[in-house]
N, C-alpha and C. Protein backbone atom coordinates (compact mmCIF):
# COMPACT_ATOMS: atom_id res chain seq x y z
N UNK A 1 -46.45 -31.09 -32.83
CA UNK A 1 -46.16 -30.06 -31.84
C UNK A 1 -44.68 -30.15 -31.45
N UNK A 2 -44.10 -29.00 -31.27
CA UNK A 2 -42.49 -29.30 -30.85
C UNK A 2 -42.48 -28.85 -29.65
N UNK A 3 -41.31 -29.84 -29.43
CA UNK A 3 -41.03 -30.15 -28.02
C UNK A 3 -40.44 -28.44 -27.39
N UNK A 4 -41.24 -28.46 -25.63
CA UNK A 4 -40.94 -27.45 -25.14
C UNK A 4 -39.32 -27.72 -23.96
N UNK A 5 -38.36 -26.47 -24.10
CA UNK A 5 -37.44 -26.67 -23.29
C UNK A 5 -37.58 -26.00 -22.49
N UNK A 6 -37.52 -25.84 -21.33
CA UNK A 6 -36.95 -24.73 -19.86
C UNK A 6 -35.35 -23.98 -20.49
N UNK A 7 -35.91 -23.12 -19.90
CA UNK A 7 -34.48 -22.01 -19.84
C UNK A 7 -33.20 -22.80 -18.82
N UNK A 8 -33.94 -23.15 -17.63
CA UNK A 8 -32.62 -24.00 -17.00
C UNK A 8 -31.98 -25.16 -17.71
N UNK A 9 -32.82 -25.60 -18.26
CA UNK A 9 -32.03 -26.66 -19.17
C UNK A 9 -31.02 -26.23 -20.11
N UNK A 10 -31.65 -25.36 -20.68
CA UNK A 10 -30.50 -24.53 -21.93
C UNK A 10 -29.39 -24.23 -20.92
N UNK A 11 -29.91 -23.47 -19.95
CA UNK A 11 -28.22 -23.24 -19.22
C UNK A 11 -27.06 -24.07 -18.88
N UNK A 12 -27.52 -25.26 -19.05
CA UNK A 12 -26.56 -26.16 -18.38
C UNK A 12 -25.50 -26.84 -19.89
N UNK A 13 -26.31 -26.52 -21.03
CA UNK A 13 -25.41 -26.78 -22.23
C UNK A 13 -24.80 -25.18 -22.79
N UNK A 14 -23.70 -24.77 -21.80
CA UNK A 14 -23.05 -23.83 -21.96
C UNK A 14 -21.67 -23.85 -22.39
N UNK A 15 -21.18 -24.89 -22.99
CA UNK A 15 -19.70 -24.77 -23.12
C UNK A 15 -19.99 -25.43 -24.70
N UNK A 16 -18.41 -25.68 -25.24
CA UNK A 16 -17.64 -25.15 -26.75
C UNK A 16 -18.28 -27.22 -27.04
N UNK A 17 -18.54 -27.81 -26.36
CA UNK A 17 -18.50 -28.98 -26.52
C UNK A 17 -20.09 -29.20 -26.33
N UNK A 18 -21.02 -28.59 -25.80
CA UNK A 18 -22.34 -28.56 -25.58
C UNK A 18 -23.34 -27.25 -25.76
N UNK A 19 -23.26 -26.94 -26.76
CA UNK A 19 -23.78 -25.34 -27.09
C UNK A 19 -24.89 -25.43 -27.26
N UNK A 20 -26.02 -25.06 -26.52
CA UNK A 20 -27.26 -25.03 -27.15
C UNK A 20 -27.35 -22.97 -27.01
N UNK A 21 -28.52 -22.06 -27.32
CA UNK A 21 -29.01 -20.76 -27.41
C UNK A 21 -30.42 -20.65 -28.16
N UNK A 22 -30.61 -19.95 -27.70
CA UNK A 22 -32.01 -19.75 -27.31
C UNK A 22 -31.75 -18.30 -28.50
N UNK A 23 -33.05 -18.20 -29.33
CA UNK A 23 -33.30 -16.92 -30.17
C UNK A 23 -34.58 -16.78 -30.91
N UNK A 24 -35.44 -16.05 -29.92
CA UNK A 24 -36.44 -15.71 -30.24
C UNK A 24 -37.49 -16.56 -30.07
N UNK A 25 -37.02 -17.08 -28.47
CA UNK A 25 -37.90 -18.07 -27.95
C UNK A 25 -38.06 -19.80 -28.81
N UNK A 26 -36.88 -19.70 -29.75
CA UNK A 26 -36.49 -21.11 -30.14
C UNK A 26 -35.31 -21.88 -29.35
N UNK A 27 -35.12 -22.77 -29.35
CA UNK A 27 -34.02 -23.25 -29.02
C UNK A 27 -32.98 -23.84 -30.21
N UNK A 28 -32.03 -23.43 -29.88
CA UNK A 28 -30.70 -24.61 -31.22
C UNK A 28 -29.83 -24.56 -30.75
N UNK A 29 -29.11 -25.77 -31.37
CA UNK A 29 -28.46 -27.25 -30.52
C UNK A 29 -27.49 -26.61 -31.21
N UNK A 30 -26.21 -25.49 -31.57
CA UNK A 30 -25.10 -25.01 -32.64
C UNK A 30 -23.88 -25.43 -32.48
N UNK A 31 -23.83 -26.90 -31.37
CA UNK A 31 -22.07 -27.59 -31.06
C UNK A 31 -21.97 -27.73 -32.48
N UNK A 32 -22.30 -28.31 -33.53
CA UNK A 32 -21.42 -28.79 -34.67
C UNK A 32 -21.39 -27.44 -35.30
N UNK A 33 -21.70 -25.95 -35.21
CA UNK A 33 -22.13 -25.09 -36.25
C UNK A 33 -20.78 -24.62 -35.49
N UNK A 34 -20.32 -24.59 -34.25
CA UNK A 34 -19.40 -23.75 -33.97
C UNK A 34 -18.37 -23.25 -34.70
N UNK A 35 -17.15 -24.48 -35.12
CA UNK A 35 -16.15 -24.04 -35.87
C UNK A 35 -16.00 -23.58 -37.15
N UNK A 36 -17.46 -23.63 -37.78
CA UNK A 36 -18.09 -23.16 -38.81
C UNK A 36 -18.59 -21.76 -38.93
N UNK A 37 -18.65 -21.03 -37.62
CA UNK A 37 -19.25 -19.92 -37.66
C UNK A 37 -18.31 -18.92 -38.07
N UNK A 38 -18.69 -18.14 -38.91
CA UNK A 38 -18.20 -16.54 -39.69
C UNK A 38 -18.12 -15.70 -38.62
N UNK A 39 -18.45 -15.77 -37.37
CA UNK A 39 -17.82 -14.70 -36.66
C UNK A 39 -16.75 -15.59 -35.58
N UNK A 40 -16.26 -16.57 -35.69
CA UNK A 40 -15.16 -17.23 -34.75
C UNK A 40 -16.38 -18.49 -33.58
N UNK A 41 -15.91 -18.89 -33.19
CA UNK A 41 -16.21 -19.93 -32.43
C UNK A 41 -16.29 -19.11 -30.63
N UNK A 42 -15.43 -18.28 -30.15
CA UNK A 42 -16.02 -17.43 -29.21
C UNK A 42 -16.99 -16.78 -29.15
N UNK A 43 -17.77 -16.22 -30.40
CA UNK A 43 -18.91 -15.72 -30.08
C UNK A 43 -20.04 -16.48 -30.08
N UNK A 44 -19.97 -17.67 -30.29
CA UNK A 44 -20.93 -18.47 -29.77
C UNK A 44 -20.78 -18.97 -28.83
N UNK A 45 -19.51 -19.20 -28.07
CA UNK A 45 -19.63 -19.64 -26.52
C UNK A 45 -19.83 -18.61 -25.58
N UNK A 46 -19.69 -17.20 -25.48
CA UNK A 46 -20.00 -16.16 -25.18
C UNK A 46 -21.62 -16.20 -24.15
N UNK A 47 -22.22 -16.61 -26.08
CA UNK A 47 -23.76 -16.70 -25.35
C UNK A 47 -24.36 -18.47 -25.32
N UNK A 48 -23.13 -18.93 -24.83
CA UNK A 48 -23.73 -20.24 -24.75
C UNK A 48 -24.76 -21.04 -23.55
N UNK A 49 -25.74 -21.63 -23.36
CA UNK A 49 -26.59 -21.75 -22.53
C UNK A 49 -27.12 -20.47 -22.55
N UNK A 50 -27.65 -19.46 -22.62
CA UNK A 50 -28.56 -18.42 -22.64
C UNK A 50 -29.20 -17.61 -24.09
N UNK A 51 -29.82 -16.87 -23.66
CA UNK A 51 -31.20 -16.25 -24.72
C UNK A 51 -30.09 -15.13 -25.49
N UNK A 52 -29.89 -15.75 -26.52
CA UNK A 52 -28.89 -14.85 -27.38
C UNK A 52 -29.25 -13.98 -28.59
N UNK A 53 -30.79 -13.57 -28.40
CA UNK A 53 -31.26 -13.00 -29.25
C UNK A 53 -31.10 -11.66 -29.59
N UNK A 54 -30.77 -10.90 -28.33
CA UNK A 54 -30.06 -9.78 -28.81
C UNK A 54 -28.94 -9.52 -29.38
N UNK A 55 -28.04 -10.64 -29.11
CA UNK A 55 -27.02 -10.59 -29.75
C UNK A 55 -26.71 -11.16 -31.47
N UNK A 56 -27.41 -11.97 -31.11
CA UNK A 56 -27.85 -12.54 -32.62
C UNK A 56 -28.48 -11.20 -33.59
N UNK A 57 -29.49 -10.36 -33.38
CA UNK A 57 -30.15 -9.68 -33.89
C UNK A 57 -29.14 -8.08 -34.26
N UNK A 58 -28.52 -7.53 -33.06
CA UNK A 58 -27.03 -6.93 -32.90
C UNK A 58 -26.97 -6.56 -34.15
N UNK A 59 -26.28 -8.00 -34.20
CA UNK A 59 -25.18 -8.26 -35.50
C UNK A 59 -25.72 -8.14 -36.63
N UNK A 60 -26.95 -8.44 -36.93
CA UNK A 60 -27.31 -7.70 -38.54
C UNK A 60 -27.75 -9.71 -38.81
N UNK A 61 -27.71 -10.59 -38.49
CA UNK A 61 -27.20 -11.73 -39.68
C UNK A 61 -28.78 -11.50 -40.67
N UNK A 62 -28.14 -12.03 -41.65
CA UNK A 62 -28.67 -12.15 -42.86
C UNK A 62 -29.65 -13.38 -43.11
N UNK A 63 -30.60 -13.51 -44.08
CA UNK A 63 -31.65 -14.28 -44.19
C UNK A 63 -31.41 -15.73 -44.15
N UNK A 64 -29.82 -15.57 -45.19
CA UNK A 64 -29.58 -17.16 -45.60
C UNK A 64 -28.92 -17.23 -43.45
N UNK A 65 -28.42 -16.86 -42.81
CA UNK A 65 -27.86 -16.93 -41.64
C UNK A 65 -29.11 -17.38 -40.77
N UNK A 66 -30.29 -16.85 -40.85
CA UNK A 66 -31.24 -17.33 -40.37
C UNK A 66 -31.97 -18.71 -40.61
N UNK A 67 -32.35 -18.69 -41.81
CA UNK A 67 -32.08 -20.13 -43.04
C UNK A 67 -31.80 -21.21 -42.23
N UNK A 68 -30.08 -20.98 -42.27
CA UNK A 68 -29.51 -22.01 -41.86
C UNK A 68 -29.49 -22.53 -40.26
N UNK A 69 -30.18 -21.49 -39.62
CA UNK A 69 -30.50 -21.90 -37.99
C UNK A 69 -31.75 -22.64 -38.04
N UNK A 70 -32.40 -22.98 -38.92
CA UNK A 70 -33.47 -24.34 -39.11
C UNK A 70 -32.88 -25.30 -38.60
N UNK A 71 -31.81 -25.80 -39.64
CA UNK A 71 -30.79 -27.01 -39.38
C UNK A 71 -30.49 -27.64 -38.03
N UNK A 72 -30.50 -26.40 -37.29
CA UNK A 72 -30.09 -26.40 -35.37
C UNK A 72 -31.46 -26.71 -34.76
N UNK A 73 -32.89 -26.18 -35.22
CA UNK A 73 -33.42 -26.33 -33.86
C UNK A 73 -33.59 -27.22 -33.25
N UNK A 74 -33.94 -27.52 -32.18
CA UNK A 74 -34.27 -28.44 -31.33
C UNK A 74 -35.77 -28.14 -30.57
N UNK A 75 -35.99 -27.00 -30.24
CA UNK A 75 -37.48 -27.16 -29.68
C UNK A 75 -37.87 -25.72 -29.72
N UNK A 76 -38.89 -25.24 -29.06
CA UNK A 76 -39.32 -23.61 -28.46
C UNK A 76 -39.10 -23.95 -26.66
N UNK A 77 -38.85 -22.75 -26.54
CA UNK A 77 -38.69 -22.27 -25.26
C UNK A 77 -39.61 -22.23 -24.52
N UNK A 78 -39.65 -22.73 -23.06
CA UNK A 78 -41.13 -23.25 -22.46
C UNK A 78 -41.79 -21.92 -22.21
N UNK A 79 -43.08 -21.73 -22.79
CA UNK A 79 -44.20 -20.50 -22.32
C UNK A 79 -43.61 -19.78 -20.51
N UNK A 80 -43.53 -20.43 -19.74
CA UNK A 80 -42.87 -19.81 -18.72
C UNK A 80 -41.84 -19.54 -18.73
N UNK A 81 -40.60 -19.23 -19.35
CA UNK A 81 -39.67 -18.67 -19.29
C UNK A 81 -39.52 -17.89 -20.39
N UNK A 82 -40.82 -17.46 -21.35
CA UNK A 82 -40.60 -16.19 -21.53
C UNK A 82 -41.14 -14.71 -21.42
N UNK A 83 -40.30 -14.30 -21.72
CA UNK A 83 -40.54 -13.06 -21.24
C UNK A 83 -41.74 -12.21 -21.32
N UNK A 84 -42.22 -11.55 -20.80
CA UNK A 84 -43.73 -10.84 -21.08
C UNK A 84 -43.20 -9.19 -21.53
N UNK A 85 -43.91 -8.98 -22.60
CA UNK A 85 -43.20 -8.13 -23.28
C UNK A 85 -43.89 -6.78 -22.41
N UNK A 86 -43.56 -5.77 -22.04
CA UNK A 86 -44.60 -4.41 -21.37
C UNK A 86 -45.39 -3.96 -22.46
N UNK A 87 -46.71 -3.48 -22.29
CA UNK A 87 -46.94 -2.90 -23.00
C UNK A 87 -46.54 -1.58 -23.89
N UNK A 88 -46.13 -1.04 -22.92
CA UNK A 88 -45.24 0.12 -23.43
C UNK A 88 -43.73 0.24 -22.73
N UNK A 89 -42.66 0.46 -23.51
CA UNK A 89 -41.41 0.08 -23.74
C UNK A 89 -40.53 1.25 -23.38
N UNK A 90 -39.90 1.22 -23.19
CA UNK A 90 -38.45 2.72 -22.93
C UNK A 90 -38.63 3.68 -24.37
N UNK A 91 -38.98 2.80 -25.52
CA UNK A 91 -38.77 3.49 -26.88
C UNK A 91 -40.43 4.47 -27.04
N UNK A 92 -40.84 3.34 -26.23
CA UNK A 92 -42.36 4.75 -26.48
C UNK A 92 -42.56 5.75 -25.57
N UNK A 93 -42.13 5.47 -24.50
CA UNK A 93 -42.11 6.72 -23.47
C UNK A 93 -41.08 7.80 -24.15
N UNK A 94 -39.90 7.46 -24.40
CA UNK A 94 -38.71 8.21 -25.08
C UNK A 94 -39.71 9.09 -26.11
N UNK A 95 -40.12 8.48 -27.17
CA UNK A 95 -40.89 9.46 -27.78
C UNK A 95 -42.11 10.60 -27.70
N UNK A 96 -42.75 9.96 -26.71
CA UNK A 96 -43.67 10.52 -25.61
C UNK A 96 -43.26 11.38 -25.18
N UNK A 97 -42.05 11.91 -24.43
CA UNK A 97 -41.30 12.65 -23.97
C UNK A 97 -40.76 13.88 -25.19
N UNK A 98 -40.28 13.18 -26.02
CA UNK A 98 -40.09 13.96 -27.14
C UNK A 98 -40.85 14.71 -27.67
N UNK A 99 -42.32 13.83 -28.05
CA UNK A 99 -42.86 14.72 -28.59
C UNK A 99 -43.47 16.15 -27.71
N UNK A 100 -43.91 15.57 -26.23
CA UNK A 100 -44.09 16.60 -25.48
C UNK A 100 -43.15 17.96 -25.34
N UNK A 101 -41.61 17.50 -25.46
CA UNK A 101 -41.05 18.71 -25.16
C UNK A 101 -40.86 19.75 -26.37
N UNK A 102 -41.16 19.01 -27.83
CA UNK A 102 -41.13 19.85 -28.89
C UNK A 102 -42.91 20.40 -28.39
N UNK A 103 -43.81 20.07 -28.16
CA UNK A 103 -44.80 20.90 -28.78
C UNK A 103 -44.86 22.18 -27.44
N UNK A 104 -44.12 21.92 -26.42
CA UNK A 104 -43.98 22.70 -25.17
C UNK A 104 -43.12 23.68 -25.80
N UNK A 105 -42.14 23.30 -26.59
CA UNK A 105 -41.15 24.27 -26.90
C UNK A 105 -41.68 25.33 -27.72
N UNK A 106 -42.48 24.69 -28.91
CA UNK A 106 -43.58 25.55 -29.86
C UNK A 106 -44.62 26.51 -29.72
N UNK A 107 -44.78 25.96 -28.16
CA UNK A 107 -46.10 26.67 -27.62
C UNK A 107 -45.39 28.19 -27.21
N UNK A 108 -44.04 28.21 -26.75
CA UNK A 108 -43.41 29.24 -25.86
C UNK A 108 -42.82 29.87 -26.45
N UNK A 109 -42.58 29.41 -28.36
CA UNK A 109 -41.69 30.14 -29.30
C UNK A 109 -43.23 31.19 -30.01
N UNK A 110 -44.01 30.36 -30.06
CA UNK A 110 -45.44 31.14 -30.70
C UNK A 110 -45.69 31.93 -29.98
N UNK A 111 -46.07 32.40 -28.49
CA UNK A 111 -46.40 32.62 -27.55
C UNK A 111 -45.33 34.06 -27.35
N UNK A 112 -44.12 33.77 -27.49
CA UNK A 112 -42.83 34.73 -27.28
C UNK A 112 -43.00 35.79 -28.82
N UNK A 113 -43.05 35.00 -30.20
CA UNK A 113 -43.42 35.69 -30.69
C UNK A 113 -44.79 36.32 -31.11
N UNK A 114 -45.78 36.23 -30.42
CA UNK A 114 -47.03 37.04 -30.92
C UNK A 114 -47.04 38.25 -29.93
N UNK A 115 -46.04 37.55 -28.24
CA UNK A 115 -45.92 38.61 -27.93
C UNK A 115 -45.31 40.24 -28.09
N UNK A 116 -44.53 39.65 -29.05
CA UNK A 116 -43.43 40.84 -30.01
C UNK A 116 -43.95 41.82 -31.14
N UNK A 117 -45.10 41.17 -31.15
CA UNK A 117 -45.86 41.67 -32.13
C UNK A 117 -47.14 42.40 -31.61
């Protein structure tokens, strides 16, 4: 079983000399990966001590980029500090919305023309 971390803990290894980040409810330890990293060594202190999964994900990295974040982990992220996902999201209402206003729109274009007829 691997070891669980708190989110406060990750926060407190926030600097260029103590980097831990959090991605996708894992934790990794990336001080030695820093000066190694392909996008500069600021963008990992950026999101250092916190849940950098959006940013990680953002960026596109690639399989072997993922791969190689094995090397780092250190634990999962403790069940209470994460996040509870909603059931339904901004992206499904958005479409919800969408689809409603096209078939509203359809109803009033059919409707406009049968009346023409």
């Amino acid at each position: 079983m691997s070891k669980e971390i708190r989110l406060a803990t990750v926060n407190e290894h926030n600097k260029a000399t103590d980097l831990w980040v959090v991605i996708d409810n894992k934790v990794y330890d990336v001080t030695k990966f820093r000066l190694e990293h392909p996008g500069g060594e600021e963008s990992l202190v950026d999101e250092a001590g916190r849940d950098a999964t959006k940013a990680f994900n953002d960026v596109g990295h690639s399989s072997e980029a993922r791969e190689m974040l094995k090397k780092y982990y250190i634990g999962d992220l403790a069940a209470a500090d994460i996040k509870k996902k909603s059931p339904i999201s901004c992206r499904h209402v958005a479409l919800a919305l969408g689809a409603a206003f096209i078939g509203i729109s359809l109803v009033y274009v059919i409707r406009r023309g049968v009346a023409r007829n």
